[in-house]
C-alpha atoms as a PDB file:
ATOM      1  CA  UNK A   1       4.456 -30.082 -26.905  1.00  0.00           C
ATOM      2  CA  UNK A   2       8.501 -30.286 -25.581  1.00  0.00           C
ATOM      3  CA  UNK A   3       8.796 -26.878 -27.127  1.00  0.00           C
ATOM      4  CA  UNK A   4       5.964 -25.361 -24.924  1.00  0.00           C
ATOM      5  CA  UNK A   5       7.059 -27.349 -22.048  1.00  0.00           C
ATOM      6  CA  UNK A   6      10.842 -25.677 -22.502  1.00  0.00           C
ATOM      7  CA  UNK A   7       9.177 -22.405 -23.191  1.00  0.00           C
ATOM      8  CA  UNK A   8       7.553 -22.945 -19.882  1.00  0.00           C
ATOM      9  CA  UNK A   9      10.853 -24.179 -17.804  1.00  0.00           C
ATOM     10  CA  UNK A  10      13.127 -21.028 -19.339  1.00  0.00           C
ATOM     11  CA  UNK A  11      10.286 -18.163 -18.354  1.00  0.00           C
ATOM     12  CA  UNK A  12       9.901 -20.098 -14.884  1.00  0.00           C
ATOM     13  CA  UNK A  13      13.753 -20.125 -14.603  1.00  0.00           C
ATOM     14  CA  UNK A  14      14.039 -16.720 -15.613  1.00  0.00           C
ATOM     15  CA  UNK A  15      11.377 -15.705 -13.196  1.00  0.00           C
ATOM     16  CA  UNK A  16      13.288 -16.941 -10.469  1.00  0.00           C
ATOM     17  CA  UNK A  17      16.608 -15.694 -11.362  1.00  0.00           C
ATOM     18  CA  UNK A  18      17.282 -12.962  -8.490  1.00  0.00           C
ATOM     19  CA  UNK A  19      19.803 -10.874  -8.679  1.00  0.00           C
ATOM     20  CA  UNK A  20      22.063  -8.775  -6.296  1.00  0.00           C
ATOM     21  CA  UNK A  21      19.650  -5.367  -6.208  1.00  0.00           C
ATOM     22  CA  UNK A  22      16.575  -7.469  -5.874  1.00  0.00           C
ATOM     23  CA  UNK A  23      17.813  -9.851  -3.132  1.00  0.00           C
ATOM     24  CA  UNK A  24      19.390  -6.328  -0.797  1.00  0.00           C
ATOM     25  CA  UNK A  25      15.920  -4.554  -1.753  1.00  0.00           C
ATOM     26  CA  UNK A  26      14.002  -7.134  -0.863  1.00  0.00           C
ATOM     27  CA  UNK A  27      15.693  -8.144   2.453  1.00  0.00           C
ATOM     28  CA  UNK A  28      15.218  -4.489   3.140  1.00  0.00           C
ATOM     29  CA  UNK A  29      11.563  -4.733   2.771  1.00  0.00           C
ATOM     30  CA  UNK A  30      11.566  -7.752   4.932  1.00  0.00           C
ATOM     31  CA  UNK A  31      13.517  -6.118   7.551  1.00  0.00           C
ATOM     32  CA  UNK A  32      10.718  -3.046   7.464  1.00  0.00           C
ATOM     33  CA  UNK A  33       8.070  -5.042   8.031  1.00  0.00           C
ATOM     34  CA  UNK A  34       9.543  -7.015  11.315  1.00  0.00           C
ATOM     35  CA  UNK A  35      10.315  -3.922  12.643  1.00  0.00           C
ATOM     36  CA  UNK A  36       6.603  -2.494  12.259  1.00  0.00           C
ATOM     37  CA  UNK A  37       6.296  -3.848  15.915  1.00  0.00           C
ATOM     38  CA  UNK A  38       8.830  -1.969  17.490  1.00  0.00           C
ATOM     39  CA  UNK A  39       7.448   1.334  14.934  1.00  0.00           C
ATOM     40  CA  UNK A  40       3.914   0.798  16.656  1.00  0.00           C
ATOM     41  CA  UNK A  41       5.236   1.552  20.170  1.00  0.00           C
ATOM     42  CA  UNK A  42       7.310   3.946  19.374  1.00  0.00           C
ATOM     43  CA  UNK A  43       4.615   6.427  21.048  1.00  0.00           C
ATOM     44  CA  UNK A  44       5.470   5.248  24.239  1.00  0.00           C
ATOM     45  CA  UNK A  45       8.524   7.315  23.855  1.00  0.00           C
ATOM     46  CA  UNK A  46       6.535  10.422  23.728  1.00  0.00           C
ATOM     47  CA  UNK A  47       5.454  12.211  26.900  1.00  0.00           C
ATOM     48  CA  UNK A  48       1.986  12.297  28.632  1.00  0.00           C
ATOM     49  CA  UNK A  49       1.745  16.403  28.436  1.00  0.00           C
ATOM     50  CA  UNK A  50      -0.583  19.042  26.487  1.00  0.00           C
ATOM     51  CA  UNK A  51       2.639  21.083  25.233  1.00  0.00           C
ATOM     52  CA  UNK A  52       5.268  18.836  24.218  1.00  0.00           C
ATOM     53  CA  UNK A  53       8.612  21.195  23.492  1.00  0.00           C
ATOM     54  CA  UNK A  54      11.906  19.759  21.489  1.00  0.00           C
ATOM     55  CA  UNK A  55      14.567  20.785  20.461  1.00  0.00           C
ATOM     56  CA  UNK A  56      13.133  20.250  16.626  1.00  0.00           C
ATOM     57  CA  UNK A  57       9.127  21.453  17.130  1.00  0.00           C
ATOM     58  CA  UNK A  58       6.729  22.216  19.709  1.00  0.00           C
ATOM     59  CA  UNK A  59       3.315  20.056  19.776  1.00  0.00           C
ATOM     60  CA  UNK A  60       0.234  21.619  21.523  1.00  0.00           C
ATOM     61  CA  UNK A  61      -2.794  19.235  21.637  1.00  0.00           C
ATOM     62  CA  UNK A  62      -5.250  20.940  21.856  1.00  0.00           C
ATOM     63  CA  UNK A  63      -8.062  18.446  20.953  1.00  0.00           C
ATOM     64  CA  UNK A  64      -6.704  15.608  22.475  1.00  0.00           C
ATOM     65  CA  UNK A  65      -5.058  16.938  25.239  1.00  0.00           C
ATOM     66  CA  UNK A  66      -1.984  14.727  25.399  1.00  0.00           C
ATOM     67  CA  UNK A  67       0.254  14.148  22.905  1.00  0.00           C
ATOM     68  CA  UNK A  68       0.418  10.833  23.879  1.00  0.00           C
ATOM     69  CA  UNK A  69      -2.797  10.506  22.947  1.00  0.00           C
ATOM     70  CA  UNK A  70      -2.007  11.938  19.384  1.00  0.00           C
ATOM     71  CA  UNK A  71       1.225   9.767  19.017  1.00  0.00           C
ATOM     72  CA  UNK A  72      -0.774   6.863  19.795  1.00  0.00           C
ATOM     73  CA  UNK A  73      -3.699   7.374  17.387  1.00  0.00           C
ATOM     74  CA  UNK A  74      -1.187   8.311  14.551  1.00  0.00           C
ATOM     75  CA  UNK A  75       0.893   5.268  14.710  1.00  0.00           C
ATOM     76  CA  UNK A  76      -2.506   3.101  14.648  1.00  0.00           C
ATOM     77  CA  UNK A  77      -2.826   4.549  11.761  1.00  0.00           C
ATOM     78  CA  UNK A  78       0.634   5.083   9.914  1.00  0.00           C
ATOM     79  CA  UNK A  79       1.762   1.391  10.444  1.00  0.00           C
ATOM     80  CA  UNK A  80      -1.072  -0.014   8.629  1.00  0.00           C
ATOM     81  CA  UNK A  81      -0.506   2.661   5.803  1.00  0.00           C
ATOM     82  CA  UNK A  82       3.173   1.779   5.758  1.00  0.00           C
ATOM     83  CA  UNK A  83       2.261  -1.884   5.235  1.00  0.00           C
ATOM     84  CA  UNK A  84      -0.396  -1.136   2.862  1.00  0.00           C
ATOM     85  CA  UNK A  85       2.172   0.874   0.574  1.00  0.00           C
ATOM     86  CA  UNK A  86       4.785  -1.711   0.705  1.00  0.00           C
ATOM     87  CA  UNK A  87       1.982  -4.488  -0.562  1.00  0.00           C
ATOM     88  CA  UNK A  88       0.879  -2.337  -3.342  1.00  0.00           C
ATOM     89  CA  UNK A  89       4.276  -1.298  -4.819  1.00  0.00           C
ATOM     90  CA  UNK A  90       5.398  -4.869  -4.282  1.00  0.00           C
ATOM     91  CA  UNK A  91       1.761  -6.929  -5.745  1.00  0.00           C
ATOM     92  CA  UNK A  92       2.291  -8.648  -9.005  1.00  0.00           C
ATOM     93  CA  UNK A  93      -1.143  -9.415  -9.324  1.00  0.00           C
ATOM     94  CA  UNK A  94      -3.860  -7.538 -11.444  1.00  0.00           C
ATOM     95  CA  UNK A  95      -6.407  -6.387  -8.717  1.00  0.00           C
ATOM     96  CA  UNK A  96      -3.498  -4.390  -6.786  1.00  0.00           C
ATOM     97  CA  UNK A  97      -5.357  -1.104  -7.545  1.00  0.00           C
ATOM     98  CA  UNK A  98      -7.993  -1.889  -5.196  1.00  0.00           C
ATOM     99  CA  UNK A  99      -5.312  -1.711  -2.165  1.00  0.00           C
ATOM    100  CA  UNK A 100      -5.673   2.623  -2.914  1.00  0.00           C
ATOM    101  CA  UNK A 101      -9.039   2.469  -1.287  1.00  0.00           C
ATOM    102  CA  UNK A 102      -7.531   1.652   2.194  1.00  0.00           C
ATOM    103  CA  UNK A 103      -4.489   3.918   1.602  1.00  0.00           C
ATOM    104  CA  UNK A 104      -6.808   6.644   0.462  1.00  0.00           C
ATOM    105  CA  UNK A 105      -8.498   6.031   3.752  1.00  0.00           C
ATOM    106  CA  UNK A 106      -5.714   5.247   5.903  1.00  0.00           C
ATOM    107  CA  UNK A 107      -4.417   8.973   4.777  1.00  0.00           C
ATOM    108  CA  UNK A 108      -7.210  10.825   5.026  1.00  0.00           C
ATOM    109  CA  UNK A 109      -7.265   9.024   8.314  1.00  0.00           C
ATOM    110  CA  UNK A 110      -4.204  10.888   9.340  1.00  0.00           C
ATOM    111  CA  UNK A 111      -5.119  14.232   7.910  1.00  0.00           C
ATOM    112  CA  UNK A 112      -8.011  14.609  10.246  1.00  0.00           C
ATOM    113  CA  UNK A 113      -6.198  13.311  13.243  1.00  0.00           C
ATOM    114  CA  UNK A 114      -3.686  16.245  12.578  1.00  0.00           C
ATOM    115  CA  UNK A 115      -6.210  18.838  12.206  1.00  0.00           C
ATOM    116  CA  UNK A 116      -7.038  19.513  15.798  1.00  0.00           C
ATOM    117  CA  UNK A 117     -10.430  21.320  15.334  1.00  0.00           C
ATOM    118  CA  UNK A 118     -12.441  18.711  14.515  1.00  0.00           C
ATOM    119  CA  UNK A 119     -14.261  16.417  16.909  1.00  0.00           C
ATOM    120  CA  UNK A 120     -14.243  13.053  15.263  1.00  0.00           C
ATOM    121  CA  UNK A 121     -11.659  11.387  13.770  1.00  0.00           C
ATOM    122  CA  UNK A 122     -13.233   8.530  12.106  1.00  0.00           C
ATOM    123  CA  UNK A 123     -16.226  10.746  10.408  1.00  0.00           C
ATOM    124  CA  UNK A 124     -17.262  11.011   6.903  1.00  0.00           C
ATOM    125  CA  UNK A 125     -14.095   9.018   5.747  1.00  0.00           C
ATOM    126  CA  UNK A 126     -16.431   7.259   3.290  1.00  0.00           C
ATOM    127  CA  UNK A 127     -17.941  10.571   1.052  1.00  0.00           C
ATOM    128  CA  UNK A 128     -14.687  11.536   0.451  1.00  0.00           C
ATOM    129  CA  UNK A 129     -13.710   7.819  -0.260  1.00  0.00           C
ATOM    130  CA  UNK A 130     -16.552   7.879  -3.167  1.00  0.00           C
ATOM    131  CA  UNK A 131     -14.437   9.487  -5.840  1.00  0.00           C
ATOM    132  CA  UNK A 132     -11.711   6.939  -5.473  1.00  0.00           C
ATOM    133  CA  UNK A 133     -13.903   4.065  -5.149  1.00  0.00           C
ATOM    134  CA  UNK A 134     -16.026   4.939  -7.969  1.00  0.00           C
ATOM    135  CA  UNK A 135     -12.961   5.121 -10.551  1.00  0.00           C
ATOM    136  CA  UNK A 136     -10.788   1.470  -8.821  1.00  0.00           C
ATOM    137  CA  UNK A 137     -13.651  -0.618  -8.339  1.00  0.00           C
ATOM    138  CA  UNK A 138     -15.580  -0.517 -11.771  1.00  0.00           C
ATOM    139  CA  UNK A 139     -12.284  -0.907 -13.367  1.00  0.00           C
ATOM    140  CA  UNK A 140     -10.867  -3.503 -11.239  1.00  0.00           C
ATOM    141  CA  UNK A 141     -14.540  -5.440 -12.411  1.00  0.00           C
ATOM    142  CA  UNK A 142     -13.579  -4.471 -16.342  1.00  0.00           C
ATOM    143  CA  UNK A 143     -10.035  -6.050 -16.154  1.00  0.00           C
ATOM    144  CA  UNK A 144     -11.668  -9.168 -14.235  1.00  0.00           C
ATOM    145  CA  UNK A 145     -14.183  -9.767 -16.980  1.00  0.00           C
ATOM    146  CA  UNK A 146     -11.548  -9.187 -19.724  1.00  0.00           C
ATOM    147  CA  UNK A 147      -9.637 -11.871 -17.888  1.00  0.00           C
ATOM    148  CA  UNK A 148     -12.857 -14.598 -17.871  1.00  0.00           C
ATOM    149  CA  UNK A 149     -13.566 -13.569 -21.382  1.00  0.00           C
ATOM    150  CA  UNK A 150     -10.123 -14.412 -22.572  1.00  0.00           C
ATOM    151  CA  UNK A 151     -10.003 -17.690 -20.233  1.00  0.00           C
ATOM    152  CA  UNK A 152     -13.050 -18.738 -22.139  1.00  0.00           C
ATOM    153  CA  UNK A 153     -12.053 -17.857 -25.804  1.00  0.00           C
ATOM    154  CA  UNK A 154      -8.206 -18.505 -25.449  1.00  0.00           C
ATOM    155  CA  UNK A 155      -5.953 -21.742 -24.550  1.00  0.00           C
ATOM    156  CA  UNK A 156      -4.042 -19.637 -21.800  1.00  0.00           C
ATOM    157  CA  UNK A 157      -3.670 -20.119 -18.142  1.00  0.00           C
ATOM    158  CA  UNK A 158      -4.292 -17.456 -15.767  1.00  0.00           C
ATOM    159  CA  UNK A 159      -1.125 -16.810 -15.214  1.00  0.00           C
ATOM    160  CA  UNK A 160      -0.031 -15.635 -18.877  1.00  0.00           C
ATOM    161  CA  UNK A 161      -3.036 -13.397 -18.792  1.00  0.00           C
ATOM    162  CA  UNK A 162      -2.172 -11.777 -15.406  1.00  0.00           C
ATOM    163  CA  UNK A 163       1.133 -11.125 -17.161  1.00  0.00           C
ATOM    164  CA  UNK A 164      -0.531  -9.972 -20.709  1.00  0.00           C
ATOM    165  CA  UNK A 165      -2.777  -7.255 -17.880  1.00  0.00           C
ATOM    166  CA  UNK A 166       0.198  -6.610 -16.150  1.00  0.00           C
ATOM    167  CA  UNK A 167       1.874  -3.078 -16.569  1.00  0.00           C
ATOM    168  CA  UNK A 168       5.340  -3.207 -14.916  1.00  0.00           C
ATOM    169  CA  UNK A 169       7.230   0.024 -14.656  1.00  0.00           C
ATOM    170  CA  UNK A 170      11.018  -0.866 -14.484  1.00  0.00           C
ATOM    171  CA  UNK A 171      11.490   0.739 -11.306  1.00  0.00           C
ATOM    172  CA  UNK A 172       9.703   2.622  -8.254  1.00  0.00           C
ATOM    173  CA  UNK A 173      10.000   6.123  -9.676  1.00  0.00           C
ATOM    174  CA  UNK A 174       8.308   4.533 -12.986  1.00  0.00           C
ATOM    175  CA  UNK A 175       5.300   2.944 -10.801  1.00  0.00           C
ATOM    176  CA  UNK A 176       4.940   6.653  -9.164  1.00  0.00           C
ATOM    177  CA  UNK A 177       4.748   8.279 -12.683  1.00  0.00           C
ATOM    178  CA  UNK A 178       2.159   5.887 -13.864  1.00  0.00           C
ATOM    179  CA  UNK A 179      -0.768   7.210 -11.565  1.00  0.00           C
ATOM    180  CA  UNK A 180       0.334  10.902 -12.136  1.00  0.00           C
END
């Protein structure tokens, strides 16, 4: 029983242990996400015109008629996606899959508000959501039964079978590889 209970107090020490990459990357992340505010109204920086001309690209709305209008509508949409990608490549826990259904919508989301010829944004989002949904959500249901079935058979806590599910690429570059 003391052995299991020092097992216990070395992995939760070890857990803990941060080190110096860890601490600057995640005080990075922290430092994104307080700025999403000031990211969101960065289209009130962006002129109320059809044509908008710089130095770098010329923007003609044509569906929208203001490229305020556009600005706006895209960073409704890219903040959310930002936050979404920073919870999925930062979730330790086994359902994180499910958080590609929103960034599979949030991005098709932003395709169609760049393509100017069509007329509504927000339309038929969910057929092309099908594919996706029909491969994360009947596996995320697979891994949750395995999980009850193990509870029930085994003399582990949650916990150690989250971490027996768990597939942790060292780094981001590894976590990108893994769905490609």
């Amino acid at each position: 029983m003391e052995n299991k209970q020092q097992k216990l107090k070395d992995q939760k020490s070890e857990f803990h242990r941060l080190d110096r990459k860890s601490l600057i990357i995640g005080s990075l992340i922290a430092t994104l996400i307080a700025l999403t505010p000031y990211f969101f109204y960065l289209y009130e920086s962006v002129p109320d015109i059809r044509v908008w001309n710089t130095f770098l690209f010329t923007y003609d709305s044509k569906y929208y008629g203001s490229v305020l209008t556009v600005a706006w509508t895209l960073t409704g949409k890219m903040i959310p996606l930002f936050l979404f990608f920073i919870w999925f490549f930062t979730c330790r826990h086994w359902w994180y899959h499910v958080l590609l259904v929103p960034i599979a919508m949030y991005a098709y989301q932003i395709f169609i508000t760049l393509n100017d010829d069509l007329n509504y944004v927000d339309s038929n989002q969910l057929i092309y959501l099908i594919p996706i949904m029909a491969i994360i959500v009947p596996s995320i249901y697979l891994i949750r039964a395995q999980i009850f079935n193990k509870i029930n058979t085994a003399s582990k806590t949650l916990e150690e079978l989250e971490d027996e599910f768990k597939v942790s690429p060292k780094n981001f570059w590894d976590k990108i590889r893994q769905y490609f």
